[in-house]
Protein backbone atom coordinates (compact mmCIF):
# COMPACT_ATOMS: atom_id res chain seq x y z
CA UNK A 1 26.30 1.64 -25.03
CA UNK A 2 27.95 -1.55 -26.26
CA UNK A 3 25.64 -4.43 -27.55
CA UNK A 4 25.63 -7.65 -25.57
CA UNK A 5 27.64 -9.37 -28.46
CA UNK A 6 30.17 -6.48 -28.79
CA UNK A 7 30.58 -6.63 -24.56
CA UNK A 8 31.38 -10.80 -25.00
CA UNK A 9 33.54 -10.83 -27.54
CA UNK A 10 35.47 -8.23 -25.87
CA UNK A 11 35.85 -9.60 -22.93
CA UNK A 12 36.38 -13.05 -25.03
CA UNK A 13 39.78 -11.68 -26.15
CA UNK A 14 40.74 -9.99 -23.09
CA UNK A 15 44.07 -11.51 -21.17
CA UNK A 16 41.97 -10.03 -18.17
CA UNK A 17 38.47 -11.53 -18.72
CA UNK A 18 40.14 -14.94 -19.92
CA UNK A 19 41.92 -14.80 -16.66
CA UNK A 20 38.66 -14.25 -14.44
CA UNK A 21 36.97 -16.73 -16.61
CA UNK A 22 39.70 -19.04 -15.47
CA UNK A 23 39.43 -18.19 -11.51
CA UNK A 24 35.97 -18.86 -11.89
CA UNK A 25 36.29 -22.29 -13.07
CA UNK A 26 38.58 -23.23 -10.72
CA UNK A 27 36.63 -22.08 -7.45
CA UNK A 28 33.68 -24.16 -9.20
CA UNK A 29 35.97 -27.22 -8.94
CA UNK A 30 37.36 -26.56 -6.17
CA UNK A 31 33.82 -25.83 -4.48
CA UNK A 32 32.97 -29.26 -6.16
CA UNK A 33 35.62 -31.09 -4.50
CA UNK A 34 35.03 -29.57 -0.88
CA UNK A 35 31.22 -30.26 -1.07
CA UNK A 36 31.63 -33.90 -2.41
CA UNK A 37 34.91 -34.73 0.40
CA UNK A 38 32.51 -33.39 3.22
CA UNK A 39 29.77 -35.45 2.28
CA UNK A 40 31.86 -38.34 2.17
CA UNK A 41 32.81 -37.63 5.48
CA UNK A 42 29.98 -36.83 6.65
CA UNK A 43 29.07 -40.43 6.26
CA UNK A 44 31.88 -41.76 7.46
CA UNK A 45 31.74 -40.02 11.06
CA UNK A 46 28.09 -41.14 10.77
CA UNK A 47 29.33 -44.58 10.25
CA UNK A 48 31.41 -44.42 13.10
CA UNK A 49 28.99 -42.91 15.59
CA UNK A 50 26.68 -45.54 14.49
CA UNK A 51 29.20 -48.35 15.69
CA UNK A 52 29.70 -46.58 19.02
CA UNK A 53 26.24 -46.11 19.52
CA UNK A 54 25.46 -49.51 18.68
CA UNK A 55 28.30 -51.53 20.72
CA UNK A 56 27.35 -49.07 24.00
CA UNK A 57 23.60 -49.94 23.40
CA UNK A 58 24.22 -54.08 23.19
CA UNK A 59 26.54 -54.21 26.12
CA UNK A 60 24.82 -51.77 28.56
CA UNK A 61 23.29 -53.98 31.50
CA UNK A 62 19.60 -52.46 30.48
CA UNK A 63 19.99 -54.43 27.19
CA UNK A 64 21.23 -57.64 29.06
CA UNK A 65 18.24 -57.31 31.30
């Protein structure tokens, strides 16, 4: 059975493990980017429904009242 070290620095100079390598990094961005943009919007429909909420709750007659 192949040592740790031996198994690395095959796969190291692999085309095929450089490629998965590279996959991997690029889902991990790509993850990244989908988490942070749905957080962002995640505020921003929070924002929004916030407004709504708001404006319907000062011009409802129970508020004049």
């Amino acid at each position: 059975m192949k040592s740790l070290k031996n198994t690395l620095t095959t796969l190291w100079h692999e085309e095929e493990g450089l490629t998965i390598v590279e996959y991997a990094i690029a889902g991990g961005l790509i993850a990244a980017g989908v988490i942070i943009a749905f957080t962002n919007l995640g505020k921003a429909v929070n924002n929004v429904i916030t407004y709504i909420y708001n404006t319907l709750t000062a011009n409802s007659p129970a508020a004049a009242g």
